[in-house]
Structures are given as structure tokens and as C-alpha cells.
N, C-alpha and C. Protein backbone atom coordinates (compact mmCIF):
# COMPACT_ATOMS: atom_id res chain seq x y z
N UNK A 1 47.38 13.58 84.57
CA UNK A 1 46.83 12.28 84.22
C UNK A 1 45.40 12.15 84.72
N UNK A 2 45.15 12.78 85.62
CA UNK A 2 43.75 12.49 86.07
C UNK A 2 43.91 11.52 87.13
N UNK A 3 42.66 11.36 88.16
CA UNK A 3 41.84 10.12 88.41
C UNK A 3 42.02 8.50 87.86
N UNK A 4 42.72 7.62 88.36
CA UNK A 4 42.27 6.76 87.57
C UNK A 4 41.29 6.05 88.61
N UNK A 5 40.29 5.25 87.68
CA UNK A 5 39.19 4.60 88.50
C UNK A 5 39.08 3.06 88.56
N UNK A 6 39.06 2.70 89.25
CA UNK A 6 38.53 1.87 90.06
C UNK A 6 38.47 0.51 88.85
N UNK A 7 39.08 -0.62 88.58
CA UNK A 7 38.72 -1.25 87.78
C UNK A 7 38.91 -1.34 86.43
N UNK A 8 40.32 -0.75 86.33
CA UNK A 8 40.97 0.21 84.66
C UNK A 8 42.13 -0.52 84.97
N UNK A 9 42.59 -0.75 83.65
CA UNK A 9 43.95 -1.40 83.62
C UNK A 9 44.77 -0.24 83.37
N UNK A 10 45.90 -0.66 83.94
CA UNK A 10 47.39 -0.04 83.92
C UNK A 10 48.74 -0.09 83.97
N UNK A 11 49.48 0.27 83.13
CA UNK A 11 50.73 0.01 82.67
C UNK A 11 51.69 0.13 83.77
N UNK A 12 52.61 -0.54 84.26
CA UNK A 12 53.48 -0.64 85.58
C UNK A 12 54.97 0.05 85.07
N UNK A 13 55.41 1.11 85.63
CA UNK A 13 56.77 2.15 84.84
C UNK A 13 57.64 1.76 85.22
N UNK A 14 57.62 1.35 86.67
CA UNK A 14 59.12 1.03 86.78
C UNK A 14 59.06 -0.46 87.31
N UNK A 15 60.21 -1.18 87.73
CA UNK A 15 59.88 -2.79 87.60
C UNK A 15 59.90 -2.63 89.15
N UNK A 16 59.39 -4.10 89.79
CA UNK A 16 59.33 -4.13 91.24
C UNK A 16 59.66 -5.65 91.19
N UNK A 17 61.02 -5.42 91.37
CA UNK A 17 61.68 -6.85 91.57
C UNK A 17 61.69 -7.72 92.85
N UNK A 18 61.36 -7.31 93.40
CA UNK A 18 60.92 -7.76 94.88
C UNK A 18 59.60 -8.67 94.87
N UNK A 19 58.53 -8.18 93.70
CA UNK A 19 56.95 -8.71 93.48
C UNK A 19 57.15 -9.46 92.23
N UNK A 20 58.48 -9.40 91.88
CA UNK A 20 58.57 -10.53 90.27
C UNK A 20 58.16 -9.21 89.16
N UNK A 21 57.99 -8.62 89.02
CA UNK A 21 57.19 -7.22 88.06
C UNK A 21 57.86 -6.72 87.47
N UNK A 22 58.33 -6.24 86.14
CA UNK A 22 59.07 -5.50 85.25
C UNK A 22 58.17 -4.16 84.90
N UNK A 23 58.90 -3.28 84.47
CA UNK A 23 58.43 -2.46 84.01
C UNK A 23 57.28 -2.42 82.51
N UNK A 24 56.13 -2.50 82.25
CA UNK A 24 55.43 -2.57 81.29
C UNK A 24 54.32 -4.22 81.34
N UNK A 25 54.36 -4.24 82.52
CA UNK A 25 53.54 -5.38 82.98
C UNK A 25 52.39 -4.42 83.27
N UNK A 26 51.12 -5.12 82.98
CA UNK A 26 49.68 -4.62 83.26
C UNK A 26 48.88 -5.31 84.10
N UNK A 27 48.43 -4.27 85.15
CA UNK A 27 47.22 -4.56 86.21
C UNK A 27 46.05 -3.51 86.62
N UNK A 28 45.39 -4.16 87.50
CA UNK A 28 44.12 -3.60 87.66
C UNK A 28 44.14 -3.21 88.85
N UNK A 29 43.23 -1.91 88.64
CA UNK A 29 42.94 -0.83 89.84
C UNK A 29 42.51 -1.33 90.79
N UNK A 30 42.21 -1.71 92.15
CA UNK A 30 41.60 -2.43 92.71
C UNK A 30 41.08 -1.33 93.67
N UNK A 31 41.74 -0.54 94.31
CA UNK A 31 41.37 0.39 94.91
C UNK A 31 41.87 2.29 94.84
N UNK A 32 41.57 2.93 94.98
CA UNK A 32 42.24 4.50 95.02
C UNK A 32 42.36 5.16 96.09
N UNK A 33 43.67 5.65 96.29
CA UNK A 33 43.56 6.72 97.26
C UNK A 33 44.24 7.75 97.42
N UNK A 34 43.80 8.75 98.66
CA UNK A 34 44.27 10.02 98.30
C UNK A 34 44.14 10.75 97.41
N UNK A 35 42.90 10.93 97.10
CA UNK A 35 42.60 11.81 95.78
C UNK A 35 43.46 11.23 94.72
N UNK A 36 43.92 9.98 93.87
CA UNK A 36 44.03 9.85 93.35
C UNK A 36 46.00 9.89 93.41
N UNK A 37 46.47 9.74 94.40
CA UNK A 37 47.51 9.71 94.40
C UNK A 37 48.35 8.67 94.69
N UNK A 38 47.63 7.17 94.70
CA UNK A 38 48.30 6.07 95.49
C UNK A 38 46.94 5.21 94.57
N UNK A 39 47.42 3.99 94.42
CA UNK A 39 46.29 2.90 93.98
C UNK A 39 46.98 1.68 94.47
N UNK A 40 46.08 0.58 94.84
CA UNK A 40 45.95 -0.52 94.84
C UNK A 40 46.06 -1.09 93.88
N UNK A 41 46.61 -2.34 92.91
CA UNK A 41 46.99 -3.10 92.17
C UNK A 41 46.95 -4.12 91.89
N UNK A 42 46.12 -4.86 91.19
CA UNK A 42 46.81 -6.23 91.34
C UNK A 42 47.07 -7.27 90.03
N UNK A 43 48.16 -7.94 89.88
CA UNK A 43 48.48 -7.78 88.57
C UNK A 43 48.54 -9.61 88.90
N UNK A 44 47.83 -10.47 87.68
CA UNK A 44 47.09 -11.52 87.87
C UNK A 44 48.38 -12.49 86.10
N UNK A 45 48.33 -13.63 86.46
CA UNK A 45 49.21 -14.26 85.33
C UNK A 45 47.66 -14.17 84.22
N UNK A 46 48.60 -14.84 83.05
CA UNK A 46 47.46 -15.09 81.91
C UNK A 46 46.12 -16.44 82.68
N UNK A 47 46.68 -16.91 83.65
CA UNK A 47 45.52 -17.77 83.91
C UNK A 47 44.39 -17.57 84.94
N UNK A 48 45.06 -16.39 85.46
CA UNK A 48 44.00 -15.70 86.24
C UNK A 48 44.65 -15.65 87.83
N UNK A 49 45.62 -16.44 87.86
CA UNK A 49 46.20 -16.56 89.10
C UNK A 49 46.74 -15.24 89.55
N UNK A 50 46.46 -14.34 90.88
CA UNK A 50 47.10 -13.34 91.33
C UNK A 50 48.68 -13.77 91.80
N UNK A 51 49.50 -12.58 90.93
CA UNK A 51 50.82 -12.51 91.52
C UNK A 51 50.77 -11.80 92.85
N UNK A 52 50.50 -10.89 92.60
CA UNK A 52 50.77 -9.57 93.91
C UNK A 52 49.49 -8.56 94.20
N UNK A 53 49.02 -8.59 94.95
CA UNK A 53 48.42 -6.82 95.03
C UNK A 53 49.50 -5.70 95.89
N UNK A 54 49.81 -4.44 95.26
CA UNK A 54 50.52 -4.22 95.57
C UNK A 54 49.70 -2.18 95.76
N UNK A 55 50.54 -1.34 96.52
CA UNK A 55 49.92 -0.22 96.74
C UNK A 55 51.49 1.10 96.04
N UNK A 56 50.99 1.15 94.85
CA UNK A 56 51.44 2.55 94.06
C UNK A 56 51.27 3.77 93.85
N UNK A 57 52.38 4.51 93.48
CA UNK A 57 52.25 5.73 93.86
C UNK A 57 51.94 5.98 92.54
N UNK A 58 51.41 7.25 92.35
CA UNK A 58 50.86 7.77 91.01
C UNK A 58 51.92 7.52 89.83
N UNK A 59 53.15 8.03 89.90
CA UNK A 59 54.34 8.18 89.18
C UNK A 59 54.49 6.88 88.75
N UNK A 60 54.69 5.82 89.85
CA UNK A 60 54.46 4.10 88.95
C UNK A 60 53.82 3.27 87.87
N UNK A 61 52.52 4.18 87.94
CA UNK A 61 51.57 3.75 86.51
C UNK A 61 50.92 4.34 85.46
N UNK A 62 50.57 4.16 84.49
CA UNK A 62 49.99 5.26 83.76
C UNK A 62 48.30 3.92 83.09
N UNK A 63 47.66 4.73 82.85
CA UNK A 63 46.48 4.19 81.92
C UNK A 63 47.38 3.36 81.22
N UNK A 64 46.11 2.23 80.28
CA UNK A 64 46.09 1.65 79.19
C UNK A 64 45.92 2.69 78.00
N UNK A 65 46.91 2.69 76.84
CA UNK A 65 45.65 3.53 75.40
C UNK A 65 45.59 2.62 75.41
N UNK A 66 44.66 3.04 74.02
CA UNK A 66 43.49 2.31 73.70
C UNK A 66 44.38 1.38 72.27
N UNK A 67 45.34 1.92 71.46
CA UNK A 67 45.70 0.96 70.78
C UNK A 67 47.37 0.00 70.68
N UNK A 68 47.23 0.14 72.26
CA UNK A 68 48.64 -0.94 72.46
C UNK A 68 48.04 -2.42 72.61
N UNK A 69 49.25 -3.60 72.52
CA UNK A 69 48.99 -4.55 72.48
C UNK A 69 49.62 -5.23 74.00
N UNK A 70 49.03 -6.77 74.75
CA UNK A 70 49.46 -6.99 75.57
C UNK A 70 50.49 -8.09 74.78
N UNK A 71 51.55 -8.43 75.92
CA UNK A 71 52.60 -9.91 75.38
C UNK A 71 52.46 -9.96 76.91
N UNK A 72 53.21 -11.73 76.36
CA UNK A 72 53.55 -12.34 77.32
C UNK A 72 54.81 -12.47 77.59
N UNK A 73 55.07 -12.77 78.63
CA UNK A 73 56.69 -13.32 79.32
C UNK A 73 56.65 -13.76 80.66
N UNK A 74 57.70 -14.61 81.02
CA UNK A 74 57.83 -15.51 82.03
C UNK A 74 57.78 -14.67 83.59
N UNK A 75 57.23 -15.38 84.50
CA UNK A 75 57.51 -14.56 85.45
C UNK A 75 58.88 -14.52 86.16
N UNK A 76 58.98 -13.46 86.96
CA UNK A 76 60.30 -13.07 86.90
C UNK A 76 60.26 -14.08 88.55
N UNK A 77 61.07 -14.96 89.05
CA UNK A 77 61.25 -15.06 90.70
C UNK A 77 61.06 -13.98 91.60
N UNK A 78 60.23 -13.88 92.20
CA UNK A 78 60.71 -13.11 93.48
C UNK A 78 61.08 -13.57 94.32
């Protein structure tokens, strides 16, 4: 997969029910580490409000392509 950098959106694989998060929820890079093996996260409602920043392991997220679409849905309780 590469590097991801700094400020790139990304697709969430598995859900984190603990942070309200399903699997296929999208957030932003906030930070990297370990050569690219751990990132910072933080995945914000449609109004801009932060749910969580949270720290993932590579295997948890993948890039955005370029021709998927976002939806909405309710947040989950944590």
C-alpha cells in the first residue's frame, strides 16, 4: 500500500465499536508513524464535529479511490 500521508482520507476496515465506528467510515490522516505503519485518525460527523482521534494500525485502513462515493448514517453510541 505504500506511505500514506499526512492529510489523505481513509477508509476504516474493521469497525471500532468502542469509538461508535463501523467498518467503511472515512477519516483523516492526522499524523504517521513508524515508517508508515500506525496513523493517527480522526474521523469528524458531516458537521464538522470530531468523533474520535484514534491511533491505527496499517491493516485497519486503506486509501480513498478516487471513484467511490461517501453516505451517511447515524452514529453508532459508544
Amino acid at each position: 500500500m505504500g506511505v500514506i500521508r499526512e492529510h489523505s482520507r481513509v477508509v476504516l476496515l474493521t469497525a471500532l465499536p468502542d469509538e461508535g465506528l463501523a467498518a467503511g467510515d472515512i477519516g483523516t490522516v492526522v499524523h504517521g508513524y513508524r515508517d508508515g505503519r500506525a496513523y493517527e485518525v480522526e474521523f469528524v460527523t458531516l458537521t464538522g464535529e470530531t468523533v474520535c482521534v484514534v491511533t491505527l494500525e496499517v491493516g485497519q485502513i486503506r486509501p480513498v479511490h478516487q471513484r467511490e462515493l461517501a453516505s451517511a448514517r447515524e452514529l453508532l453510541a459508544a
